[in-house]
PDB file of N, CA and C in Angstrom:
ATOM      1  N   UNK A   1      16.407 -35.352  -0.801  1.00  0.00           N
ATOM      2  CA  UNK A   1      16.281 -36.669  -1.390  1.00  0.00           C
ATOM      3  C   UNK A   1      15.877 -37.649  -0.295  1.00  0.00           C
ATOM      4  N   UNK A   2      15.133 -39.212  -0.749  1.00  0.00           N
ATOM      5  CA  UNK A   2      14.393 -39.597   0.514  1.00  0.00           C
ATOM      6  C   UNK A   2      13.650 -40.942  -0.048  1.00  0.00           C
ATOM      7  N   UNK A   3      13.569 -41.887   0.277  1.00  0.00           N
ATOM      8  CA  UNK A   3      12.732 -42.745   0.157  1.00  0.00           C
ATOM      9  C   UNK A   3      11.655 -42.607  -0.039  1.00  0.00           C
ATOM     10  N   UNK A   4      11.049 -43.127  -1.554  1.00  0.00           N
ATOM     11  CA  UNK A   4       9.460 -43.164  -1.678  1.00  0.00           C
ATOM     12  C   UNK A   4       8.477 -43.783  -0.427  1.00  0.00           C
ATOM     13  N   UNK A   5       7.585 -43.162  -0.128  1.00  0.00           N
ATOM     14  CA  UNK A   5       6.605 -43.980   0.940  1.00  0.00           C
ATOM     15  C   UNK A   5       5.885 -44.768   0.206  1.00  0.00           C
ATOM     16  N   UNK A   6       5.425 -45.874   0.480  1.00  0.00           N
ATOM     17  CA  UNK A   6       4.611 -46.893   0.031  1.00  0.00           C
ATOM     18  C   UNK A   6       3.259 -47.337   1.001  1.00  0.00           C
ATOM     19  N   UNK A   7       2.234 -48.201   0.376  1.00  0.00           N
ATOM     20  CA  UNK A   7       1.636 -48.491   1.271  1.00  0.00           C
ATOM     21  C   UNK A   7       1.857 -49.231   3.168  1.00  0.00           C
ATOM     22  N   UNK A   8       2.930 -50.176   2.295  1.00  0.00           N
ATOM     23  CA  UNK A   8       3.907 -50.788   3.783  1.00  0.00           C
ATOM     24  C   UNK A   8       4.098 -50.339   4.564  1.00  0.00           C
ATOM     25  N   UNK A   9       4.853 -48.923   4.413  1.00  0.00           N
ATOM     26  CA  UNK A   9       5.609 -48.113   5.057  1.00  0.00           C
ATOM     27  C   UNK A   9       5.228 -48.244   6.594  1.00  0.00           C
ATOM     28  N   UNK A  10       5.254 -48.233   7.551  1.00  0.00           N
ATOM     29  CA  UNK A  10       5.262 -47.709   8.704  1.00  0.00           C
ATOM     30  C   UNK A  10       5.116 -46.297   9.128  1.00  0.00           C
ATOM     31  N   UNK A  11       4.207 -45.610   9.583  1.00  0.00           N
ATOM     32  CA  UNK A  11       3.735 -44.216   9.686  1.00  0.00           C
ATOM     33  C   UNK A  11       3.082 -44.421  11.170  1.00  0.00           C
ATOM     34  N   UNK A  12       3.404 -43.505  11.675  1.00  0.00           N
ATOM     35  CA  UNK A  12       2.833 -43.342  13.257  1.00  0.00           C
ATOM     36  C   UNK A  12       2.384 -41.918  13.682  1.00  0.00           C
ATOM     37  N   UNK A  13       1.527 -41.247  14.495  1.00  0.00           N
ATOM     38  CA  UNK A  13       1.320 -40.098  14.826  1.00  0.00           C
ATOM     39  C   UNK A  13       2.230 -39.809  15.668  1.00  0.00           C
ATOM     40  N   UNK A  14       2.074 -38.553  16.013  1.00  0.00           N
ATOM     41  CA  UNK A  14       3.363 -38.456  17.655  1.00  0.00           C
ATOM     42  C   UNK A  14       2.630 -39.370  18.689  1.00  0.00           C
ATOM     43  N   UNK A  15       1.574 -39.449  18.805  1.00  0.00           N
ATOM     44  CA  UNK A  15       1.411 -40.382  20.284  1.00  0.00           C
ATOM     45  C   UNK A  15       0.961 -41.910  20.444  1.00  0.00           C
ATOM     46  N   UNK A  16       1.594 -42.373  19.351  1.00  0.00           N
ATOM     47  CA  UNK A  16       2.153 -43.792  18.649  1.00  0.00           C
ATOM     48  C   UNK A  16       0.700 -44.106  17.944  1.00  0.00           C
ATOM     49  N   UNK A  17      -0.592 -43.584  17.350  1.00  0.00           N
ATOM     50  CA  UNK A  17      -1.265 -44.199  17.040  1.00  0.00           C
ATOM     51  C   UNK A  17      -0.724 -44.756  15.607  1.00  0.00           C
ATOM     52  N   UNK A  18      -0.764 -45.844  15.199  1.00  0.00           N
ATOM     53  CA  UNK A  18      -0.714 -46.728  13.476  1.00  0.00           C
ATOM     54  C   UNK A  18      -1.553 -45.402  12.791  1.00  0.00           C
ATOM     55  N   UNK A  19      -0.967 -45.041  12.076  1.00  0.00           N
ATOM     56  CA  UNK A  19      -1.180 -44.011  10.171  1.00  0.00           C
ATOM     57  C   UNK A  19      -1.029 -45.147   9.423  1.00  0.00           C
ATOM     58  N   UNK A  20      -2.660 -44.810   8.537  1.00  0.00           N
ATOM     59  CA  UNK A  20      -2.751 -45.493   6.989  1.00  0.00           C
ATOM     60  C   UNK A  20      -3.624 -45.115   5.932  1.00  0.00           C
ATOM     61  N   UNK A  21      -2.520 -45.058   4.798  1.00  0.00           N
ATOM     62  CA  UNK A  21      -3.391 -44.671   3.414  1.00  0.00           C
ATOM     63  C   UNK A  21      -4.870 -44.675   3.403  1.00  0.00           C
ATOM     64  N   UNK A  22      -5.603 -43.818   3.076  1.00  0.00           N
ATOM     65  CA  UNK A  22      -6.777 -44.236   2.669  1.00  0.00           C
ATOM     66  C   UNK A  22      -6.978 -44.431   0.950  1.00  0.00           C
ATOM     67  N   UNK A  23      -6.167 -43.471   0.193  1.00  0.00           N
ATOM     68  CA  UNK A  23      -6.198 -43.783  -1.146  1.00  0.00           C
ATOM     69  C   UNK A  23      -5.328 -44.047  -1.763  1.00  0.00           C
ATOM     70  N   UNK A  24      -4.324 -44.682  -1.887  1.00  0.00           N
ATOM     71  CA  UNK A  24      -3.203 -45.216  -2.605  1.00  0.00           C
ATOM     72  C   UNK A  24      -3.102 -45.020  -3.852  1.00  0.00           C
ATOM     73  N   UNK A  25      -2.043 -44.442  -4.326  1.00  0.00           N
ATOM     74  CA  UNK A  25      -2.142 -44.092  -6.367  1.00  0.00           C
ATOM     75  C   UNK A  25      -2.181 -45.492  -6.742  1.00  0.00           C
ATOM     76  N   UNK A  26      -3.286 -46.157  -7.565  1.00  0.00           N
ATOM     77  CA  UNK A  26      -3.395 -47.336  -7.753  1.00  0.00           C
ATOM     78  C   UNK A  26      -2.492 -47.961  -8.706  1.00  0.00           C
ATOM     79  N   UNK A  27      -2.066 -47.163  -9.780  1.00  0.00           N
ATOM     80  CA  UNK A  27      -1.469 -47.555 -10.513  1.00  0.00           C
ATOM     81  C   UNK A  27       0.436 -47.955 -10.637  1.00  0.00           C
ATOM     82  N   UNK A  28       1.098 -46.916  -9.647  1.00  0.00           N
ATOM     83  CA  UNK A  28       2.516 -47.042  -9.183  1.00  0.00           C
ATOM     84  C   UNK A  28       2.975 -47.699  -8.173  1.00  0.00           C
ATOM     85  N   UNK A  29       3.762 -48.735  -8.701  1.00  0.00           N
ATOM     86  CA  UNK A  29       3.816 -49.388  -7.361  1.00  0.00           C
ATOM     87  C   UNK A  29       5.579 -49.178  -7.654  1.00  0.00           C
ATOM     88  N   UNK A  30       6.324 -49.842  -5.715  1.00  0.00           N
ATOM     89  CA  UNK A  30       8.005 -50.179  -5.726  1.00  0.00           C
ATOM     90  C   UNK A  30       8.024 -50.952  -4.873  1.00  0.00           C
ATOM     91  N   UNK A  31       8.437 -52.127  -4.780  1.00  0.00           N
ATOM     92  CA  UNK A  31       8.170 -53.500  -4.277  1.00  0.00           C
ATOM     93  C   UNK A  31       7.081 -54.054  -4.221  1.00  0.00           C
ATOM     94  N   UNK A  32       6.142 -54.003  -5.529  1.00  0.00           N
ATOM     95  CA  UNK A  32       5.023 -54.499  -5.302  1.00  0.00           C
ATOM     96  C   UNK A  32       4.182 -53.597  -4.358  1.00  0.00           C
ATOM     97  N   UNK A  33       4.303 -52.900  -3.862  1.00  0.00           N
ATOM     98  CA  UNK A  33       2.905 -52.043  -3.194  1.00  0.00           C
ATOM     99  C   UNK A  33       3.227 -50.704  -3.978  1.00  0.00           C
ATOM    100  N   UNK A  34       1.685 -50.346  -3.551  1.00  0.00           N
ATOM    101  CA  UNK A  34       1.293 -48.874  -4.355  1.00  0.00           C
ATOM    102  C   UNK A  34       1.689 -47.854  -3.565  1.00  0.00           C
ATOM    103  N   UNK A  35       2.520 -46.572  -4.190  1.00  0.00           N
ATOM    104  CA  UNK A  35       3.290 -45.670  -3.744  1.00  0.00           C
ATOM    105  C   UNK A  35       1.659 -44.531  -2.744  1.00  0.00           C
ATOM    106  N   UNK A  36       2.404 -43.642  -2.071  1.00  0.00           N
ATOM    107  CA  UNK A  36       1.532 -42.714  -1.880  1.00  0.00           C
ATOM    108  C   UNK A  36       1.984 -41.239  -2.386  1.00  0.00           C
ATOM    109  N   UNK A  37       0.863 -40.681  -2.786  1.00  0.00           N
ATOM    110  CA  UNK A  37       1.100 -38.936  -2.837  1.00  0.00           C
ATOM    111  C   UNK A  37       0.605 -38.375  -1.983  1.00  0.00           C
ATOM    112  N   UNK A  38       0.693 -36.807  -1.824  1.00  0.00           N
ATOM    113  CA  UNK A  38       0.582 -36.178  -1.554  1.00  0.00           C
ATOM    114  C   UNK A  38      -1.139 -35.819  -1.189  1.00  0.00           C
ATOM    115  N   UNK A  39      -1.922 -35.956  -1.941  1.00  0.00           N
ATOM    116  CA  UNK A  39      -3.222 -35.726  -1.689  1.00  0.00           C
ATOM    117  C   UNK A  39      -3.644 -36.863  -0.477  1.00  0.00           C
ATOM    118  N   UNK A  40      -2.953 -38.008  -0.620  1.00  0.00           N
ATOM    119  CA  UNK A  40      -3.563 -39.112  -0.332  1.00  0.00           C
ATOM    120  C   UNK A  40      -4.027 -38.507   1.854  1.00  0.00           C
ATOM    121  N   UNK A  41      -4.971 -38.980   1.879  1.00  0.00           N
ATOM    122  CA  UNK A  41      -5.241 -38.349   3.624  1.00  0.00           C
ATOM    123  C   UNK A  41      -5.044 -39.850   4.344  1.00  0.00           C
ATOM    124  N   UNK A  42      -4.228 -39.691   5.346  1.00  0.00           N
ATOM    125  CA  UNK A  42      -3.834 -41.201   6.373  1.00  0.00           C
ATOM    126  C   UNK A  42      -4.811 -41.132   7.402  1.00  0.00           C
ATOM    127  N   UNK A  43      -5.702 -42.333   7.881  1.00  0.00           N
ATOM    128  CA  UNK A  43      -6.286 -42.141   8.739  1.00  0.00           C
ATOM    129  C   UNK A  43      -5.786 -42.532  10.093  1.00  0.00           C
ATOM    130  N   UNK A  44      -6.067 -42.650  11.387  1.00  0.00           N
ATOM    131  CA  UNK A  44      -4.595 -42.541  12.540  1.00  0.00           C
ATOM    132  C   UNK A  44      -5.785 -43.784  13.430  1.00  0.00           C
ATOM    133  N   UNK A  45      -5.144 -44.737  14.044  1.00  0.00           N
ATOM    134  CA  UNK A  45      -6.043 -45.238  14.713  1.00  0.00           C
ATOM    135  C   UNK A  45      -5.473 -45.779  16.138  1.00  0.00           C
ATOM    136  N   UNK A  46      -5.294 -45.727  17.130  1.00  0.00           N
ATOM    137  CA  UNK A  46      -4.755 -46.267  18.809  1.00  0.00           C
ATOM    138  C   UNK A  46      -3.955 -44.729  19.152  1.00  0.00           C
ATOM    139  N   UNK A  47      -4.204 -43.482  18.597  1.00  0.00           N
ATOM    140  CA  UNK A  47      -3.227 -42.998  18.696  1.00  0.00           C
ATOM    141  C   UNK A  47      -3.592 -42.686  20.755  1.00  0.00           C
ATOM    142  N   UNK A  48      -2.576 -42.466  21.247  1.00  0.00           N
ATOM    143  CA  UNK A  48      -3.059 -42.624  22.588  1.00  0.00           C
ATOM    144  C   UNK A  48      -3.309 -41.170  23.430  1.00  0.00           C
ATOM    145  N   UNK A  49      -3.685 -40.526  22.572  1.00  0.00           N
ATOM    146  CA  UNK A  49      -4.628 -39.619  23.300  1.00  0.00           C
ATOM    147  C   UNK A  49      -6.193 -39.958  23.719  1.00  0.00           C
ATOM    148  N   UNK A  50      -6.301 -40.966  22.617  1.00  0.00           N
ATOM    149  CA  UNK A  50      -7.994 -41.198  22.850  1.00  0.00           C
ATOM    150  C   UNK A  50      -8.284 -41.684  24.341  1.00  0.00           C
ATOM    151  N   UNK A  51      -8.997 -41.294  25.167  1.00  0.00           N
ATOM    152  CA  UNK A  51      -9.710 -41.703  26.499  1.00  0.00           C
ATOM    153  C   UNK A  51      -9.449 -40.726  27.661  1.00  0.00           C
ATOM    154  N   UNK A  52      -8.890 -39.485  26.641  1.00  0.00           N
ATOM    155  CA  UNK A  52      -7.915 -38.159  27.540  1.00  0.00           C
ATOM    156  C   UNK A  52      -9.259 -37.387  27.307  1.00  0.00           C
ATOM    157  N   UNK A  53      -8.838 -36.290  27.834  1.00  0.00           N
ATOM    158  CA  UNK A  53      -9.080 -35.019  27.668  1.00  0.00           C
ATOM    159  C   UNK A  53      -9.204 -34.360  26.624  1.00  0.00           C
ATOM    160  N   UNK A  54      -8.024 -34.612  26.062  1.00  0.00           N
ATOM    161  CA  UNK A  54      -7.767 -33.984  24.758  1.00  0.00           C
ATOM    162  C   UNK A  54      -8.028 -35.221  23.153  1.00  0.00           C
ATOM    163  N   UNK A  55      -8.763 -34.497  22.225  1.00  0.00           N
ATOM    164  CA  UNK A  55      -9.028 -35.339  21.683  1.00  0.00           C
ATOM    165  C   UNK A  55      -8.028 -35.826  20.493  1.00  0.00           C
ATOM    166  N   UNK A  56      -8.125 -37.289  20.279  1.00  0.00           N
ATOM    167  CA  UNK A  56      -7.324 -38.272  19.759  1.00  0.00           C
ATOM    168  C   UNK A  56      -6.921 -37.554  18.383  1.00  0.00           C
ATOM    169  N   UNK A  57      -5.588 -37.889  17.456  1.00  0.00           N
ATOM    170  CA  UNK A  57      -5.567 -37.521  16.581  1.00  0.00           C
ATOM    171  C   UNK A  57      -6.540 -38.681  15.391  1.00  0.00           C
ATOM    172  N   UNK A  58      -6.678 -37.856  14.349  1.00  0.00           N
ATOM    173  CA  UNK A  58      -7.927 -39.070  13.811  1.00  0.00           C
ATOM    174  C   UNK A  58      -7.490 -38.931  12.064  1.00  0.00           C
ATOM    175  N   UNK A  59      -7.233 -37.805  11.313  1.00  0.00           N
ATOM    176  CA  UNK A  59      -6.741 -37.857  10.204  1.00  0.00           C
ATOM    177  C   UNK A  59      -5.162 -36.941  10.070  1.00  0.00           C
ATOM    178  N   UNK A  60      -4.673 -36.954   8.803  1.00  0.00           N
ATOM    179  CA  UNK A  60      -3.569 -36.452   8.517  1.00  0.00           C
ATOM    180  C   UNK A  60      -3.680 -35.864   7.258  1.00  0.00           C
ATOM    181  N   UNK A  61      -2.913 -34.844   6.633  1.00  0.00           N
ATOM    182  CA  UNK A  61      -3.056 -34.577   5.686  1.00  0.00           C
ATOM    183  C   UNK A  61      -1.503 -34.140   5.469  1.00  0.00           C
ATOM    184  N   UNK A  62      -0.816 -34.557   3.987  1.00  0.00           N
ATOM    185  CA  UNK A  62       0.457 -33.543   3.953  1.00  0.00           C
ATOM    186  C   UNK A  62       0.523 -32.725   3.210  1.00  0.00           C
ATOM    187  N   UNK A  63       1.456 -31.636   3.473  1.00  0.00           N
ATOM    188  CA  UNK A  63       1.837 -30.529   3.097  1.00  0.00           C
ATOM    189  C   UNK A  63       3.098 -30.258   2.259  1.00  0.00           C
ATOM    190  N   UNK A  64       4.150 -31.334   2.573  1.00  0.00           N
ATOM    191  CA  UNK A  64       4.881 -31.453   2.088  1.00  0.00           C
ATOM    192  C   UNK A  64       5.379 -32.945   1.279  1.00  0.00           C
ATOM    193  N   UNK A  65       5.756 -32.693   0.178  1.00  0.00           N
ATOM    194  CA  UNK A  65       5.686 -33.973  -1.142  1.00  0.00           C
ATOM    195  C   UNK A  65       7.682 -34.331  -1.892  1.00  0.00           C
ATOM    196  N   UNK A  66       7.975 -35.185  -2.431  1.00  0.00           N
ATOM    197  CA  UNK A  66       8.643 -34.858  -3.689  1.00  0.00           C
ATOM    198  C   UNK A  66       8.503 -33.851  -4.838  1.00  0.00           C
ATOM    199  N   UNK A  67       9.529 -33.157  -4.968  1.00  0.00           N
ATOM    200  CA  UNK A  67       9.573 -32.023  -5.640  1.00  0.00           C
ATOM    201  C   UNK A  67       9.766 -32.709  -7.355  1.00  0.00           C
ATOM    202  N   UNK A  68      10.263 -33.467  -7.353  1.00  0.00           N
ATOM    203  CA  UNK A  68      10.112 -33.842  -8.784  1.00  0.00           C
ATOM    204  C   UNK A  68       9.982 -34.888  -9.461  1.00  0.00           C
ATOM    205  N   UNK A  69       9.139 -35.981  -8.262  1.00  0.00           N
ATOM    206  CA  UNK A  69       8.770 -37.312  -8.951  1.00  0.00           C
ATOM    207  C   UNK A  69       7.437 -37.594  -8.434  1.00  0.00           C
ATOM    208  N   UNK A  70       6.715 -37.672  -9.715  1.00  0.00           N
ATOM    209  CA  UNK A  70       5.315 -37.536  -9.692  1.00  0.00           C
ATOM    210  C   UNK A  70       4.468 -39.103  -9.662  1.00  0.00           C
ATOM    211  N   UNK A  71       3.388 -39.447  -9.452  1.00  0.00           N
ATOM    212  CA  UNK A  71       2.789 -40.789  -9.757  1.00  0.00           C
ATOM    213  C   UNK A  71       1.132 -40.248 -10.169  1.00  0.00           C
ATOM    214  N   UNK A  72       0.818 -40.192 -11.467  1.00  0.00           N
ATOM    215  CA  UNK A  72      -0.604 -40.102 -11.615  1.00  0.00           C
ATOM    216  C   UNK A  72      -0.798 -38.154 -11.271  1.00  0.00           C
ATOM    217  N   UNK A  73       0.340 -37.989 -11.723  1.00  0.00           N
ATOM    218  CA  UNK A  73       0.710 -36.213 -11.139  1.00  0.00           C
ATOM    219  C   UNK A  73       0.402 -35.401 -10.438  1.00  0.00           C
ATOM    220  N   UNK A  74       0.621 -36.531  -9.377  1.00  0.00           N
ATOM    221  CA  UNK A  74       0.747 -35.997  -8.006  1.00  0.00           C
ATOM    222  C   UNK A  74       2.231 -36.231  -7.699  1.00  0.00           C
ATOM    223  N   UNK A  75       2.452 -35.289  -6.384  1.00  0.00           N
ATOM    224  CA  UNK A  75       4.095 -35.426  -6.183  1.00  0.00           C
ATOM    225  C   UNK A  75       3.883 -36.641  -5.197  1.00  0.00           C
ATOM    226  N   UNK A  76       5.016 -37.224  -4.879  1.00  0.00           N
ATOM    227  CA  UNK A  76       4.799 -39.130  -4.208  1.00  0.00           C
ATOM    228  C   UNK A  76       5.431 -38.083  -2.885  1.00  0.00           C
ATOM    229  N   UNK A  77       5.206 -38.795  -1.599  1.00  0.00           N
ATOM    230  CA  UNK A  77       5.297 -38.968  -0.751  1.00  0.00           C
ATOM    231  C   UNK A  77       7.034 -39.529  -0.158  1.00  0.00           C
ATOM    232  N   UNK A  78       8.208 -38.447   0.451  1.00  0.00           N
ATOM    233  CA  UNK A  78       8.862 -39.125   0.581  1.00  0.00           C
ATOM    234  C   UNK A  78       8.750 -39.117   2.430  1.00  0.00           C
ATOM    235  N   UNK A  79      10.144 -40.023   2.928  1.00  0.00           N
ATOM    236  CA  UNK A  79      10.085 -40.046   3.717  1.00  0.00           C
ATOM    237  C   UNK A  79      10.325 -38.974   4.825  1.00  0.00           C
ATOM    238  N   UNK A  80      10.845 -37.874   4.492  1.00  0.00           N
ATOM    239  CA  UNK A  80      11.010 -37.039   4.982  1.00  0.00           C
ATOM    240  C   UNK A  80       9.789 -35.974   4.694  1.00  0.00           C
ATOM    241  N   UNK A  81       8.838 -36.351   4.158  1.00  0.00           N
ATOM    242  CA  UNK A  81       7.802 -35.025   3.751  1.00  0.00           C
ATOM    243  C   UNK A  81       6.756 -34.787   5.256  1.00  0.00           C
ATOM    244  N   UNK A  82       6.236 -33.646   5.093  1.00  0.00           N
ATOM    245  CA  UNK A  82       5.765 -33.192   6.188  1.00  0.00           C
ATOM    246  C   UNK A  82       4.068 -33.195   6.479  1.00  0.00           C
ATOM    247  N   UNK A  83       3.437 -33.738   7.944  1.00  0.00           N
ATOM    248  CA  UNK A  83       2.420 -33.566   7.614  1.00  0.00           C
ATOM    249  C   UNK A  83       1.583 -33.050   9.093  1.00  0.00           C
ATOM    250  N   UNK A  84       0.105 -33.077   8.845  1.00  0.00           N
ATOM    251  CA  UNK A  84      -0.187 -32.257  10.271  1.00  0.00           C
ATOM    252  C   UNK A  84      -1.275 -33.211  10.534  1.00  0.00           C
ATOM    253  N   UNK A  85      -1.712 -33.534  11.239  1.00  0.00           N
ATOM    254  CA  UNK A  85      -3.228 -34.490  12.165  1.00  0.00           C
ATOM    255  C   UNK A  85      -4.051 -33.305  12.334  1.00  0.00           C
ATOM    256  N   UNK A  86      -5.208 -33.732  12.228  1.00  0.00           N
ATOM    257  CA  UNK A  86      -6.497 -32.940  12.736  1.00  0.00           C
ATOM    258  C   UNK A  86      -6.828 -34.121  14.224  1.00  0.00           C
ATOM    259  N   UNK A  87      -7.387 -33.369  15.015  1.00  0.00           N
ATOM    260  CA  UNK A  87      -7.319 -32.193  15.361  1.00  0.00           C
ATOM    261  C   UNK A  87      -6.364 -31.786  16.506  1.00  0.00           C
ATOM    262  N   UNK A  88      -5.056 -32.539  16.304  1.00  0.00           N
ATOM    263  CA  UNK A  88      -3.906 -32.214  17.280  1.00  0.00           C
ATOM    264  C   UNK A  88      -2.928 -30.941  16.720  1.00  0.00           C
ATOM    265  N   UNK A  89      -2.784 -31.109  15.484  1.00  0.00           N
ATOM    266  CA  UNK A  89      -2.116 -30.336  14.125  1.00  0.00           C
ATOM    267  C   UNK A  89      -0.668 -31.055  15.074  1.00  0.00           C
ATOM    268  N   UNK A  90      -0.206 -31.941  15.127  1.00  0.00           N
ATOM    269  CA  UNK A  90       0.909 -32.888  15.397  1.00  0.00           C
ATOM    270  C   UNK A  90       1.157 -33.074  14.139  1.00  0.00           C
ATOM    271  N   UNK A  91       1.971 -33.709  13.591  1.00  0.00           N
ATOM    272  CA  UNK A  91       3.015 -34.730  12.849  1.00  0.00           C
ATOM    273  C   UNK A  91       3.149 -35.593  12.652  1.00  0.00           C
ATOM    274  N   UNK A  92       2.858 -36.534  11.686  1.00  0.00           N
ATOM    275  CA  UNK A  92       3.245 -38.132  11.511  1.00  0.00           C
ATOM    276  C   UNK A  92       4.738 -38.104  11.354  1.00  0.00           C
ATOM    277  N   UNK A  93       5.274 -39.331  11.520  1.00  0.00           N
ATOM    278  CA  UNK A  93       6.646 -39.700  11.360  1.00  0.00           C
ATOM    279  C   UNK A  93       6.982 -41.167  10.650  1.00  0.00           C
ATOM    280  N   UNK A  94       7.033 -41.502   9.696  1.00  0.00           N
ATOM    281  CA  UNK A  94       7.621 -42.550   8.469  1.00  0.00           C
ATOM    282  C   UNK A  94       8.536 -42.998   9.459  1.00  0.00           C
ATOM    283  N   UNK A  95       8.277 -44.259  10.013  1.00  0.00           N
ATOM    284  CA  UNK A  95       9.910 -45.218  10.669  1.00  0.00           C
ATOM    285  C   UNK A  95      10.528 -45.984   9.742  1.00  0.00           C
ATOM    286  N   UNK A  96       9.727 -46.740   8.928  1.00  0.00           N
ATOM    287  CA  UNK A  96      10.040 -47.636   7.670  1.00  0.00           C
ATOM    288  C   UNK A  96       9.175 -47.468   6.542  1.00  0.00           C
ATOM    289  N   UNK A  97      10.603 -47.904   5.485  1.00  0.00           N
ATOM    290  CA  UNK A  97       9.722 -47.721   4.270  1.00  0.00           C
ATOM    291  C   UNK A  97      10.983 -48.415   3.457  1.00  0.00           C
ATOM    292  N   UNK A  98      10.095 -48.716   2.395  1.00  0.00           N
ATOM    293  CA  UNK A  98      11.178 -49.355   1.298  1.00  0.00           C
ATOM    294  C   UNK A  98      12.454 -48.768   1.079  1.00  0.00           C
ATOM    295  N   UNK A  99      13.427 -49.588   0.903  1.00  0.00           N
ATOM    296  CA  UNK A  99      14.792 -49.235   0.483  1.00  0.00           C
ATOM    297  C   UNK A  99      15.235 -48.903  -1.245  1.00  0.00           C
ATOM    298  N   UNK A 100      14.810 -49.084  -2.106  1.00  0.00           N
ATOM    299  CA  UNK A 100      15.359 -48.957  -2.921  1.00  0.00           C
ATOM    300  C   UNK A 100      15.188 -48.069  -3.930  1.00  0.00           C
ATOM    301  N   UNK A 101      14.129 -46.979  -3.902  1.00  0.00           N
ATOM    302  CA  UNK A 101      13.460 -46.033  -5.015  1.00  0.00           C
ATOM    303  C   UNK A 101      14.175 -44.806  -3.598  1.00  0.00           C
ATOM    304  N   UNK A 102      14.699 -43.879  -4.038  1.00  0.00           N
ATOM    305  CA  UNK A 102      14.503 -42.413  -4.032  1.00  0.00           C
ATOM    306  C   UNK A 102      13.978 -41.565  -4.905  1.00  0.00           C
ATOM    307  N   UNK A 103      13.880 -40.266  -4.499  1.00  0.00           N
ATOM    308  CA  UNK A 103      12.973 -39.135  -5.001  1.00  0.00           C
ATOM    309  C   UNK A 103      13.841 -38.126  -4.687  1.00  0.00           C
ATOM    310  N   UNK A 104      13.509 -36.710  -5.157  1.00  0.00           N
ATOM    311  CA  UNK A 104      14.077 -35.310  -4.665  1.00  0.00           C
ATOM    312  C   UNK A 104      12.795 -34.736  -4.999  1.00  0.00           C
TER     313      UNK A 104
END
């Protein structure tokens, strides 16, 4: 069980770059912003690999969703769901997100 993610939310890669929605389920919102699912791909931007060696993380995709609360039937996005960056295959991490909707 876990807090719905929303557009608001706060999402970071591991090497602090800002994660954000690119497609938001338009229609569900919880505090006024539109929830995310599962399909939705985050794009990653300062993450601080860029100017290395190794190259920057640049998208995300998740793998893991709410098991039984859907938006537009897709499973929503909680805070604990799991995801991987191309081309680090790292992890985003949800710091904030709305308080008041859970999911399982």
């Amino acid at each position: 069980m876990g807090m719905l993610v929303h557009v608001g939310a706060t999402v970071i890669c591991t090497h602090a770059g800002q994660a954000t929605p690119m497609t938001p389920q338009p229609r569900v919102r919880v505090g006024g912003q539109k929830v995310v699912t599962q399909s939705c791909v985050y794009t990653v931007t300062g993450c601080a690999l860029a100017g290395t060696s190794s190259p920057p993380c640049a998208t995300a995709k998740w793998v893991t969703a709410a098991l039984r609360v859907r938006a537009g039937s897709e499973p929503v996005l909680l805070r604990e769901s799991q995801s991987i960056c191309t081309p680090t295959g790292t992890p985003l991490t949800v710091l904030v997100t709305q308080i008041r909707v859970k999911g399982i």
